[in-house]
PDB file of N, CA and C in Angstrom:
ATOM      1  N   UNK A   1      89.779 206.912 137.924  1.00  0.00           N
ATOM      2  CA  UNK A   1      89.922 206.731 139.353  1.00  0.00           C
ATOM      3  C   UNK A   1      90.205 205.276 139.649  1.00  0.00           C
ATOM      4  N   UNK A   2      91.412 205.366 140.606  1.00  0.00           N
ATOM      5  CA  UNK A   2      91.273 203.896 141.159  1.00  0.00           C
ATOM      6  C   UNK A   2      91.421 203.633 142.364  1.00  0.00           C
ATOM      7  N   UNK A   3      91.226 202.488 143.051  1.00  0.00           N
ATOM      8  CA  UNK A   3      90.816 202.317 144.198  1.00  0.00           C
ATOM      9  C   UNK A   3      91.248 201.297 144.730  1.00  0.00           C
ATOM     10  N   UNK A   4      91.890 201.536 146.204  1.00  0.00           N
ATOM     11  CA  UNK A   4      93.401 201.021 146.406  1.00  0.00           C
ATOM     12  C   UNK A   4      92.935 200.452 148.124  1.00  0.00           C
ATOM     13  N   UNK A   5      92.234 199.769 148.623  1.00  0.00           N
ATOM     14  CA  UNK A   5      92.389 200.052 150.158  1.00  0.00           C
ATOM     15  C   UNK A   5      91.372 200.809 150.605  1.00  0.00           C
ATOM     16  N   UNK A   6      90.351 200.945 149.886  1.00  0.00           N
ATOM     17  CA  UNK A   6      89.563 202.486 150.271  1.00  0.00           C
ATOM     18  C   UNK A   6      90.581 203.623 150.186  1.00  0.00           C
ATOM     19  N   UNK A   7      91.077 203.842 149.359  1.00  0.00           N
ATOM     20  CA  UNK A   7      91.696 205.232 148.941  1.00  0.00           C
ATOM     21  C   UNK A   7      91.169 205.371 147.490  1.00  0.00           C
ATOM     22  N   UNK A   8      90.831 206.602 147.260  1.00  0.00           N
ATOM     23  CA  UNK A   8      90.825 207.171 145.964  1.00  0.00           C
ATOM     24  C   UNK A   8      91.946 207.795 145.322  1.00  0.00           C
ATOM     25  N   UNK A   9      92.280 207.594 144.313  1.00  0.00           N
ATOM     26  CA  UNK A   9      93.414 207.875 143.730  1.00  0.00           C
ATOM     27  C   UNK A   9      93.007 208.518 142.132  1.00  0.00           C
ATOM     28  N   UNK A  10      93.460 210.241 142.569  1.00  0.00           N
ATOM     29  CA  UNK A  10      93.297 210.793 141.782  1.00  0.00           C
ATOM     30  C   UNK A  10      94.622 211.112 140.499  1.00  0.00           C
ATOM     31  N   UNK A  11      93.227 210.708 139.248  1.00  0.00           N
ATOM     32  CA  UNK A  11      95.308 210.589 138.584  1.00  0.00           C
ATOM     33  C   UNK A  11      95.278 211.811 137.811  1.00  0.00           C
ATOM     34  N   UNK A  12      94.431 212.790 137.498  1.00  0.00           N
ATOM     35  CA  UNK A  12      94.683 213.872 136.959  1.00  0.00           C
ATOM     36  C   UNK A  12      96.108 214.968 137.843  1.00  0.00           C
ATOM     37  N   UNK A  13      96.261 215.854 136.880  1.00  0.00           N
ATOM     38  CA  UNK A  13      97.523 216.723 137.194  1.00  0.00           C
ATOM     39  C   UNK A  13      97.310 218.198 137.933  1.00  0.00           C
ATOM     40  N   UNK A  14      95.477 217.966 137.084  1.00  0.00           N
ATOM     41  CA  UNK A  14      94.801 219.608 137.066  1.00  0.00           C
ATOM     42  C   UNK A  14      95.415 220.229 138.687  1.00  0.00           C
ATOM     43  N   UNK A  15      95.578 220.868 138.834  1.00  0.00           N
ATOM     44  CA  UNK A  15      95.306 221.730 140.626  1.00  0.00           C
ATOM     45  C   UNK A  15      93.714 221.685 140.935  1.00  0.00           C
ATOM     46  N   UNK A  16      93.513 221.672 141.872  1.00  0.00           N
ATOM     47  CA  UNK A  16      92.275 221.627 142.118  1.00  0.00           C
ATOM     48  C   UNK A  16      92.000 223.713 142.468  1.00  0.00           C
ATOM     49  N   UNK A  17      90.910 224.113 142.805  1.00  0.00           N
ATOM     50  CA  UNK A  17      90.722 225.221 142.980  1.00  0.00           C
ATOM     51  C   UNK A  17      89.891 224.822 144.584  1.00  0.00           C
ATOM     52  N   UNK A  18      90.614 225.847 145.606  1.00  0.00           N
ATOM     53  CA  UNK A  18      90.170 225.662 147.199  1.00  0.00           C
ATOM     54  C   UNK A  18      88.963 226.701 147.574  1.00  0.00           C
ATOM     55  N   UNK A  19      88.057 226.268 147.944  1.00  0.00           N
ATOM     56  CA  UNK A  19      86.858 227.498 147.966  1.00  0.00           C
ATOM     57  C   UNK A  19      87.174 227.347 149.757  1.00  0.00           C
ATOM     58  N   UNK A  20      87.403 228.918 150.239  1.00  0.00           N
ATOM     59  CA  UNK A  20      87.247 228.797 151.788  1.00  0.00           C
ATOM     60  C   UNK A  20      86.417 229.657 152.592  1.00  0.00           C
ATOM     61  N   UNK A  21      85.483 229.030 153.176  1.00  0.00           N
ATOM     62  CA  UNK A  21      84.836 229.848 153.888  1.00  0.00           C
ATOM     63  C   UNK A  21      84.690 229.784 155.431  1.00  0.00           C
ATOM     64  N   UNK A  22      85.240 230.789 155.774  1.00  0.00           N
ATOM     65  CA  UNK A  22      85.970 230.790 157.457  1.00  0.00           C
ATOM     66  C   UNK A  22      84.825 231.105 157.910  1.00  0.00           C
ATOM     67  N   UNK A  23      83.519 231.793 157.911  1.00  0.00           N
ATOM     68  CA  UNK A  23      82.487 232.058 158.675  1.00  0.00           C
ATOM     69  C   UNK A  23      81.817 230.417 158.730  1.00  0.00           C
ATOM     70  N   UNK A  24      81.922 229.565 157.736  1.00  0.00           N
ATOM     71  CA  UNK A  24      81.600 228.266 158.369  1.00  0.00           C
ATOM     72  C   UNK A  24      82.496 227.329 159.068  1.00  0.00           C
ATOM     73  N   UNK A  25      83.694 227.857 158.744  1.00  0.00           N
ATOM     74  CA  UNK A  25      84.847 226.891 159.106  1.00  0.00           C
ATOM     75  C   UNK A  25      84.479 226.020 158.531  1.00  0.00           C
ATOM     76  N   UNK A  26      84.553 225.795 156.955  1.00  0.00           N
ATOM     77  CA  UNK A  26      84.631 224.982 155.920  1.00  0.00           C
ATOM     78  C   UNK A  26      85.261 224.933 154.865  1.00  0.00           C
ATOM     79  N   UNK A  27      85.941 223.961 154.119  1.00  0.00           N
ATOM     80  CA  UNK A  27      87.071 224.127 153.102  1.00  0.00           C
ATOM     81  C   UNK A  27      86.420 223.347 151.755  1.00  0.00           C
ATOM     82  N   UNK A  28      86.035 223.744 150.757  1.00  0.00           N
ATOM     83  CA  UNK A  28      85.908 222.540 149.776  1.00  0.00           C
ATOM     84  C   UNK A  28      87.312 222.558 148.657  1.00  0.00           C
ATOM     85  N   UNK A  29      87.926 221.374 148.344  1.00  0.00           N
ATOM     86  CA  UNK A  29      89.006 220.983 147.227  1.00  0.00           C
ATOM     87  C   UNK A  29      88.189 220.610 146.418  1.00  0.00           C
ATOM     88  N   UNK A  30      87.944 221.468 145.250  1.00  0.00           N
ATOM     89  CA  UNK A  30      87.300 220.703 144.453  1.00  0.00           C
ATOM     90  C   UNK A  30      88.440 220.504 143.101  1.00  0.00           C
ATOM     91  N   UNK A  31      88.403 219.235 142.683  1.00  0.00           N
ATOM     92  CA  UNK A  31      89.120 218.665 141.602  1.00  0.00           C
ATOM     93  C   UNK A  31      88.267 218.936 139.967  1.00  0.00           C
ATOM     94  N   UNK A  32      87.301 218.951 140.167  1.00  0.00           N
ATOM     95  CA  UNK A  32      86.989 219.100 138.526  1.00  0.00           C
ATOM     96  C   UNK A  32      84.763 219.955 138.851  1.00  0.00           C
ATOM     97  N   UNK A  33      84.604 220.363 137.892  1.00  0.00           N
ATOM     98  CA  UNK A  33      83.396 220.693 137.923  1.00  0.00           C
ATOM     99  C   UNK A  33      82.449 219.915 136.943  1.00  0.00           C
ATOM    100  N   UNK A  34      82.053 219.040 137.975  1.00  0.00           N
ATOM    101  CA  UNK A  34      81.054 217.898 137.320  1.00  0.00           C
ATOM    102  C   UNK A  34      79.682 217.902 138.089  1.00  0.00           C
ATOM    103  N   UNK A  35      78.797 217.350 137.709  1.00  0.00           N
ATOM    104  CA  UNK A  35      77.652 216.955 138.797  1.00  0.00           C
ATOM    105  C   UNK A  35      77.798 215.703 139.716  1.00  0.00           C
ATOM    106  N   UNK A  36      77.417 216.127 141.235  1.00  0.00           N
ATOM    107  CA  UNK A  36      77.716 215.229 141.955  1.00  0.00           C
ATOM    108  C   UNK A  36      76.586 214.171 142.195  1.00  0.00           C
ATOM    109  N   UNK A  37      77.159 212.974 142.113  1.00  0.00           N
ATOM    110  CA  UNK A  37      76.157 211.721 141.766  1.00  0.00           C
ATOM    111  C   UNK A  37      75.790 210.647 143.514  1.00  0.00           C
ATOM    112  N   UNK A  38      77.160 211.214 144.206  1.00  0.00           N
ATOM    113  CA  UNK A  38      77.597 210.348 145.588  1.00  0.00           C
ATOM    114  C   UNK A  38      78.578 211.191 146.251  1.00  0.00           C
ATOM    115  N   UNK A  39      77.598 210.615 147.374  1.00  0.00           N
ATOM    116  CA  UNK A  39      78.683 211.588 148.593  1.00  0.00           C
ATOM    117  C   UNK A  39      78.825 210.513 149.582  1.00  0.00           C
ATOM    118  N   UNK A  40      80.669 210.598 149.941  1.00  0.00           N
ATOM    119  CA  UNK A  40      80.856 209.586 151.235  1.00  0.00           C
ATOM    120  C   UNK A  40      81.425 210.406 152.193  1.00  0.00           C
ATOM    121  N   UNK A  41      80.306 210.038 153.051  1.00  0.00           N
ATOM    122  CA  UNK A  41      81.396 210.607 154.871  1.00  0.00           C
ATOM    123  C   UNK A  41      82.333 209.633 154.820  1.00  0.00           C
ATOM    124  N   UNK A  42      83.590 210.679 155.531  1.00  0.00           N
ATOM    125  CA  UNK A  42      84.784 209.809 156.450  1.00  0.00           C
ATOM    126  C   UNK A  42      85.009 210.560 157.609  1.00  0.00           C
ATOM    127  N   UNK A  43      85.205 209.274 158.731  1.00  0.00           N
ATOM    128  CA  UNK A  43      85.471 209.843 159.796  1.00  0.00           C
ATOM    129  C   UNK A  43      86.722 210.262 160.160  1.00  0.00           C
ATOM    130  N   UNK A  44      86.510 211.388 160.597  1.00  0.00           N
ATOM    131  CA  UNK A  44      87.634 212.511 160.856  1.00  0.00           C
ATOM    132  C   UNK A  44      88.011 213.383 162.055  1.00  0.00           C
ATOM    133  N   UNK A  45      87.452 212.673 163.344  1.00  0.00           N
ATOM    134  CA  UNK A  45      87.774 213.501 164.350  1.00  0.00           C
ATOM    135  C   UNK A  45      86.490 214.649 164.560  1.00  0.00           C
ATOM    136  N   UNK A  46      87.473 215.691 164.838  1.00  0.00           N
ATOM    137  CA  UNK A  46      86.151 217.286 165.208  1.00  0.00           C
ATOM    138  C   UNK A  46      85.796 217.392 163.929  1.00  0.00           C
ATOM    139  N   UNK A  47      86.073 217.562 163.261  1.00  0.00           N
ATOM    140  CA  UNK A  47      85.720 217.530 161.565  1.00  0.00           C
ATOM    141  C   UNK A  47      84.844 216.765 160.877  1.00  0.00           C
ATOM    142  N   UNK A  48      83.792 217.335 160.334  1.00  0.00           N
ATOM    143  CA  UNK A  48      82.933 216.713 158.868  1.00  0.00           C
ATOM    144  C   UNK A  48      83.977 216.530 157.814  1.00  0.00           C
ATOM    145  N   UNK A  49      84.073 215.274 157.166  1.00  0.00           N
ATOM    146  CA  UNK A  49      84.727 215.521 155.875  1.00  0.00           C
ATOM    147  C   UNK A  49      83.963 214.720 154.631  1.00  0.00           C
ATOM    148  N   UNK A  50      83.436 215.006 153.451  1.00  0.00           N
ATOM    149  CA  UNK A  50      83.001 214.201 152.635  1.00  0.00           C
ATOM    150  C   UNK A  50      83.817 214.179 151.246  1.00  0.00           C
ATOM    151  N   UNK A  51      83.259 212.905 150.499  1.00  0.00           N
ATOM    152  CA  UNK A  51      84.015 212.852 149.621  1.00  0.00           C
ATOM    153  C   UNK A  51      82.713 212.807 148.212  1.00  0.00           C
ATOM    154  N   UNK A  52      83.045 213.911 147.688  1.00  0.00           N
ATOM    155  CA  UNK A  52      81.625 213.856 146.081  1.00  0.00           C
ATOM    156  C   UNK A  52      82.072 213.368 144.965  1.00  0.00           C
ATOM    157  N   UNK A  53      81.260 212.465 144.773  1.00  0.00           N
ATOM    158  CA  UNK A  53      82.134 211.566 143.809  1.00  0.00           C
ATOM    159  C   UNK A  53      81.363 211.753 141.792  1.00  0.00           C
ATOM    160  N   UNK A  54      81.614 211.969 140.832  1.00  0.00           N
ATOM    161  CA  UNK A  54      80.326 212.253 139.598  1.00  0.00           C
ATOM    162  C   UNK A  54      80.291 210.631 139.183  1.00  0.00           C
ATOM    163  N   UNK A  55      79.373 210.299 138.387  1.00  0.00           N
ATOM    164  CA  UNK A  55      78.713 209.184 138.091  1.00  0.00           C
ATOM    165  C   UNK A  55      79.681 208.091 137.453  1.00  0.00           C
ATOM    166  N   UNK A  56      80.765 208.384 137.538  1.00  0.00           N
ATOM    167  CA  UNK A  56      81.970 207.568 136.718  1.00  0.00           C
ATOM    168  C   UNK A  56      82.528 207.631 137.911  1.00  0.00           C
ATOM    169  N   UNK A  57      82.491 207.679 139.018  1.00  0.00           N
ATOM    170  CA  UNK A  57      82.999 207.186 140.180  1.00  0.00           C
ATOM    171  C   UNK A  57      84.448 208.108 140.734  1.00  0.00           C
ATOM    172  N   UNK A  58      84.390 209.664 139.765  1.00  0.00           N
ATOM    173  CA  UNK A  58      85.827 210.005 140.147  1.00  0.00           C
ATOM    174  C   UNK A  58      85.284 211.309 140.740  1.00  0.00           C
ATOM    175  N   UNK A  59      86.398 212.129 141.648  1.00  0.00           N
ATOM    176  CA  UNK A  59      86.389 212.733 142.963  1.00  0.00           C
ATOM    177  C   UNK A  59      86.278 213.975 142.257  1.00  0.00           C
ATOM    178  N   UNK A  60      85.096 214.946 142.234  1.00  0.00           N
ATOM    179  CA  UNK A  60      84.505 216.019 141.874  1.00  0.00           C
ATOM    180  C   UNK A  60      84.832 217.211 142.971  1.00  0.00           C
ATOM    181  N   UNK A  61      85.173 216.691 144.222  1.00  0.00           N
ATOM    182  CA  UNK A  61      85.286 217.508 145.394  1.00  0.00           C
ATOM    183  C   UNK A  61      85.448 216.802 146.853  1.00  0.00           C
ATOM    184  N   UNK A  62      86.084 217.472 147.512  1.00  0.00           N
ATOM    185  CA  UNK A  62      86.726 216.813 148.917  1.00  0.00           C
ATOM    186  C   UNK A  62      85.806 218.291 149.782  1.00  0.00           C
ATOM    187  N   UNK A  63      85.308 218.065 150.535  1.00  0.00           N
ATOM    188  CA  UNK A  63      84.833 219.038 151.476  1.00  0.00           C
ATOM    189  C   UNK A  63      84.907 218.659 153.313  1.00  0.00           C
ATOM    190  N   UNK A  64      85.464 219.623 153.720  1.00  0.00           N
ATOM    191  CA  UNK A  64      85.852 219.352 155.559  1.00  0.00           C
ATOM    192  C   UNK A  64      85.253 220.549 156.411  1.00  0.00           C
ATOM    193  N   UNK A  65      84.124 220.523 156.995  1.00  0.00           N
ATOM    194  CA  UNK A  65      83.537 221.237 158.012  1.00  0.00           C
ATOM    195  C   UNK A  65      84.193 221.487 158.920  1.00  0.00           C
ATOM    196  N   UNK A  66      84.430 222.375 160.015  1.00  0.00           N
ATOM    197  CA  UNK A  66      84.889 222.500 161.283  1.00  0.00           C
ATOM    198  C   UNK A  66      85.977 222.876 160.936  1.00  0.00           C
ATOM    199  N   UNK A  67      86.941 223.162 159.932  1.00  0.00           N
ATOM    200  CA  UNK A  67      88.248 223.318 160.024  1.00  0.00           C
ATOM    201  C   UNK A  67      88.559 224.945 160.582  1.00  0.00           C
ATOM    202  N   UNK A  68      89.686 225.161 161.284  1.00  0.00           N
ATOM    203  CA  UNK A  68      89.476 226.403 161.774  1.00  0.00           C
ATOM    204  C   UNK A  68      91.570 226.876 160.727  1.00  0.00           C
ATOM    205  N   UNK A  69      91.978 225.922 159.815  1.00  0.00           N
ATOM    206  CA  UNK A  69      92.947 226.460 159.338  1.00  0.00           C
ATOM    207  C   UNK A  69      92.955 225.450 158.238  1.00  0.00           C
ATOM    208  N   UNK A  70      93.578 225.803 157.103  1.00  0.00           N
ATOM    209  CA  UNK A  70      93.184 225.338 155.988  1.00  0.00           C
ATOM    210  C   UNK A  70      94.610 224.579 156.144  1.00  0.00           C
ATOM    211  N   UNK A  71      94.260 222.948 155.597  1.00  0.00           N
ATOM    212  CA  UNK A  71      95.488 222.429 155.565  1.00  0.00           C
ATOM    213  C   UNK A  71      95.291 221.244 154.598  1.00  0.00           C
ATOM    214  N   UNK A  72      95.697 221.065 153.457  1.00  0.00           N
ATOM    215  CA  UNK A  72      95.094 220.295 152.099  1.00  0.00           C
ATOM    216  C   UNK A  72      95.817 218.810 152.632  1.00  0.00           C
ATOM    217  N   UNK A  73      96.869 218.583 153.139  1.00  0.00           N
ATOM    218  CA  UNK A  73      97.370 217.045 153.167  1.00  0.00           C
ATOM    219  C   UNK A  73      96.430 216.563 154.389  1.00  0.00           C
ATOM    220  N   UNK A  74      96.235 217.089 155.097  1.00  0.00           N
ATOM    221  CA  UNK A  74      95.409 216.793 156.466  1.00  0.00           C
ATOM    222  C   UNK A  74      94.137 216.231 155.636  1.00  0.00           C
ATOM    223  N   UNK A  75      93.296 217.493 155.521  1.00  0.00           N
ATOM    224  CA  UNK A  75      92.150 217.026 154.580  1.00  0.00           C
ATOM    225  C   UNK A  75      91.820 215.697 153.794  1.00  0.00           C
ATOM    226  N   UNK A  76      92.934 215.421 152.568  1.00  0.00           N
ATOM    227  CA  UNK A  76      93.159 214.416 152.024  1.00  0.00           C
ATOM    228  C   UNK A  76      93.101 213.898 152.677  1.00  0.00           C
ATOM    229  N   UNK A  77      94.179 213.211 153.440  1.00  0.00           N
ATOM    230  CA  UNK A  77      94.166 212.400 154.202  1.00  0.00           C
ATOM    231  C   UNK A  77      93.042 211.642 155.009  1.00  0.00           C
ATOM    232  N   UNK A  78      92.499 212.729 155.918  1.00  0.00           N
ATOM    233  CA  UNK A  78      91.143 211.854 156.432  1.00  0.00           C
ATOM    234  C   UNK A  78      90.330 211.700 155.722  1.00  0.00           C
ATOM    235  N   UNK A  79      90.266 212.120 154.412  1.00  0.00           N
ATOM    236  CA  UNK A  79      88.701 212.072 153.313  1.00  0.00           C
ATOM    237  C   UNK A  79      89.124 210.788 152.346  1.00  0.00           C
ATOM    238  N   UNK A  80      90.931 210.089 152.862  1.00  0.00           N
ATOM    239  CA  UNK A  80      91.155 209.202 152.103  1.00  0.00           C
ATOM    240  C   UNK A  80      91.338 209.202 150.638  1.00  0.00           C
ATOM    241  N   UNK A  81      91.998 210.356 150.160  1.00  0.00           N
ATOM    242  CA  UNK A  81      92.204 211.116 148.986  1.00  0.00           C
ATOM    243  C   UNK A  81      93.541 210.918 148.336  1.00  0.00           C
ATOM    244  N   UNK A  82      94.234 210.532 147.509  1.00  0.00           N
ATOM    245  CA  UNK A  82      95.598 211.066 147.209  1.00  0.00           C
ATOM    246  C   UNK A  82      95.691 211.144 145.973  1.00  0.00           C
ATOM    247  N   UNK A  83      96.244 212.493 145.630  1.00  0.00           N
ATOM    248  CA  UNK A  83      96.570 213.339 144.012  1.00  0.00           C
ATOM    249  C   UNK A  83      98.111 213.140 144.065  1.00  0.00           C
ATOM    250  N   UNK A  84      98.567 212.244 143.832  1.00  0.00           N
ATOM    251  CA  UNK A  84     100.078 212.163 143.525  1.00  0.00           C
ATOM    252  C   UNK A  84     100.758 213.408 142.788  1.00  0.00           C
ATOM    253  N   UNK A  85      99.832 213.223 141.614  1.00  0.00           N
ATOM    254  CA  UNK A  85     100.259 214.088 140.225  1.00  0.00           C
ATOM    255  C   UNK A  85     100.019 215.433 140.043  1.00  0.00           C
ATOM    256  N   UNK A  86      99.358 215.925 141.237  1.00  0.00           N
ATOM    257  CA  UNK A  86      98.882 217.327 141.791  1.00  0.00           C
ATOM    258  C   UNK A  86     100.097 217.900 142.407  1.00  0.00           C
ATOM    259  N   UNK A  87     100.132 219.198 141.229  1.00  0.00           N
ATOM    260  CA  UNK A  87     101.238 220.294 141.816  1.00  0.00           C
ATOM    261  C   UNK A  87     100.545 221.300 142.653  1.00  0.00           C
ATOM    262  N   UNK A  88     100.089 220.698 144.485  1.00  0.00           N
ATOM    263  CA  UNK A  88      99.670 221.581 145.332  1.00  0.00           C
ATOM    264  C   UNK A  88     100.459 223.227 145.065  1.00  0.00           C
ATOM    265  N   UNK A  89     101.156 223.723 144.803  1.00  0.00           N
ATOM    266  CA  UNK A  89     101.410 224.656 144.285  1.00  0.00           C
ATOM    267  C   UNK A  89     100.969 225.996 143.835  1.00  0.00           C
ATOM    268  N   UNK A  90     100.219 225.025 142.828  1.00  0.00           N
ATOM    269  CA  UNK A  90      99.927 226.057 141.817  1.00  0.00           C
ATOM    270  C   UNK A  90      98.239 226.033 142.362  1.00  0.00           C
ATOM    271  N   UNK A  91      97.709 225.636 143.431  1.00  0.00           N
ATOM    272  CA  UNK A  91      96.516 225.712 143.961  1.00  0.00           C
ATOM    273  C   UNK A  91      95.855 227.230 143.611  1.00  0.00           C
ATOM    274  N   UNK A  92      94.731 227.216 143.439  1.00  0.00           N
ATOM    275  CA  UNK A  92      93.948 228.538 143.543  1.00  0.00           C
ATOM    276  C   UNK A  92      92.874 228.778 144.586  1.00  0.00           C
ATOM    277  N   UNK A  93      93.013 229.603 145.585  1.00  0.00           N
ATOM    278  CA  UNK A  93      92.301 229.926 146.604  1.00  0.00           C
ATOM    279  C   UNK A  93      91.446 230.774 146.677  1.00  0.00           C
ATOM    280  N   UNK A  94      89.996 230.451 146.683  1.00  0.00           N
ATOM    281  CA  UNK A  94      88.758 231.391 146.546  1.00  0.00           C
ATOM    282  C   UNK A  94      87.811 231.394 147.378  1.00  0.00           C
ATOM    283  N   UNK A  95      86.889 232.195 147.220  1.00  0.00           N
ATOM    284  CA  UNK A  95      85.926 232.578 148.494  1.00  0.00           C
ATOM    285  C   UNK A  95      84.701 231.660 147.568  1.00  0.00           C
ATOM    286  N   UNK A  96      84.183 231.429 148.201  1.00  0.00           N
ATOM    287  CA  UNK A  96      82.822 230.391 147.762  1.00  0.00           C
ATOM    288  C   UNK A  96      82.132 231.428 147.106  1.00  0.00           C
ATOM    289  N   UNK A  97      81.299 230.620 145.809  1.00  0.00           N
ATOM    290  CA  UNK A  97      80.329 231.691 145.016  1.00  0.00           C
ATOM    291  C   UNK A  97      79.794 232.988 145.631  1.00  0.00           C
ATOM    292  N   UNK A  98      78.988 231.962 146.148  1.00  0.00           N
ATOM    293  CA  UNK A  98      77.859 232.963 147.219  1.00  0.00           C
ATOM    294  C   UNK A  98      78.273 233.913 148.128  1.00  0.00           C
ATOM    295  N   UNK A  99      79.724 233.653 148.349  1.00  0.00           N
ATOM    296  CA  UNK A  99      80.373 235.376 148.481  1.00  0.00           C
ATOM    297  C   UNK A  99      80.243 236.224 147.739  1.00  0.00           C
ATOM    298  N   UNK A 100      80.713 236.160 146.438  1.00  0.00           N
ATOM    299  CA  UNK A 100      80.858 237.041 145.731  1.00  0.00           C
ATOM    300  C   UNK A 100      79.831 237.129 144.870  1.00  0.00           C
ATOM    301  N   UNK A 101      78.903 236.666 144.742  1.00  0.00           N
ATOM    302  CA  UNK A 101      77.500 236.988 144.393  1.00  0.00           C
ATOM    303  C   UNK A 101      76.795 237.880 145.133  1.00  0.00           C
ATOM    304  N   UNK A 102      76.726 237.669 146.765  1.00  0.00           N
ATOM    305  CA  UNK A 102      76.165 238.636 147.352  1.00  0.00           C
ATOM    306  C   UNK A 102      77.366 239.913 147.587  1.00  0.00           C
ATOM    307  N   UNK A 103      78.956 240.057 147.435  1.00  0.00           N
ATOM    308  CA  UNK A 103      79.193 241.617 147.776  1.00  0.00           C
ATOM    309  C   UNK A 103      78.904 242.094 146.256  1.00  0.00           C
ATOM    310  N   UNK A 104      77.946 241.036 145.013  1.00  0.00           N
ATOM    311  CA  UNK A 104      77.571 242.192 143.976  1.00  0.00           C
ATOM    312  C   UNK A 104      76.583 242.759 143.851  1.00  0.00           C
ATOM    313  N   UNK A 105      76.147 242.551 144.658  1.00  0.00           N
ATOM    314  CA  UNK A 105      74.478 242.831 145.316  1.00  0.00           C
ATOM    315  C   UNK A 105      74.509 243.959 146.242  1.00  0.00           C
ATOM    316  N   UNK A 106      75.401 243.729 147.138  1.00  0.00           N
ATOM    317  CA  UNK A 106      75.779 245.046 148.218  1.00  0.00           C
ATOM    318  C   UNK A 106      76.018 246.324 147.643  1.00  0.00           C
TER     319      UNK A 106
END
């Protein structure tokens, strides 16, 4: 990770995987599955947005409250994020765990 201006600059290629959950109107991008060590608010308008950072200082997850439509450059943007090398693309879009933990329960 490097750090430009207060921007984080993500240099991996991976896609991140989008967990969305519309009953909170919340989006998390998460970039890699690490343990989170730091979390930074940025201010963002109607929106919560934080940035989770793991103990080597690189971006584990981007998360934005309030969103009522999922929009990944927006996001970035106010959470002060940029994946150059990210083929938004090939993104994978999922329902948060705890969805699908509880319809296996149902």
């Amino acid at each position: 990770m490097k750090t430009r201006h207060d921007v984080i600059l993500i240099e991996s290629s991976t896609p991140p995987t989008v967990e969305v959950d519309f009953d909170a109107a919340a989006v998390y991008v998460r970039f890699r599955r690490s343990k989170v060590a730091k979390t930074i608010v940025r201010p963002a308008g109607r929106s919560i947005i934080t940035v989770d950072l793991d103990r080597a200082g690189k971006v584990v997850g981007v998360e934005a409250i309030g969103e009522t439509e999922v929009q990944i450059g927006r996001i970035l943007k106010h959470a002060a994020v940029e994946a150059p090398n990210v083929d938004f693309s090939r993104v994978r879009y999922t329902r948060p765990v705890a969805y699908t933990e509880m319809e296996a329960v149902a």
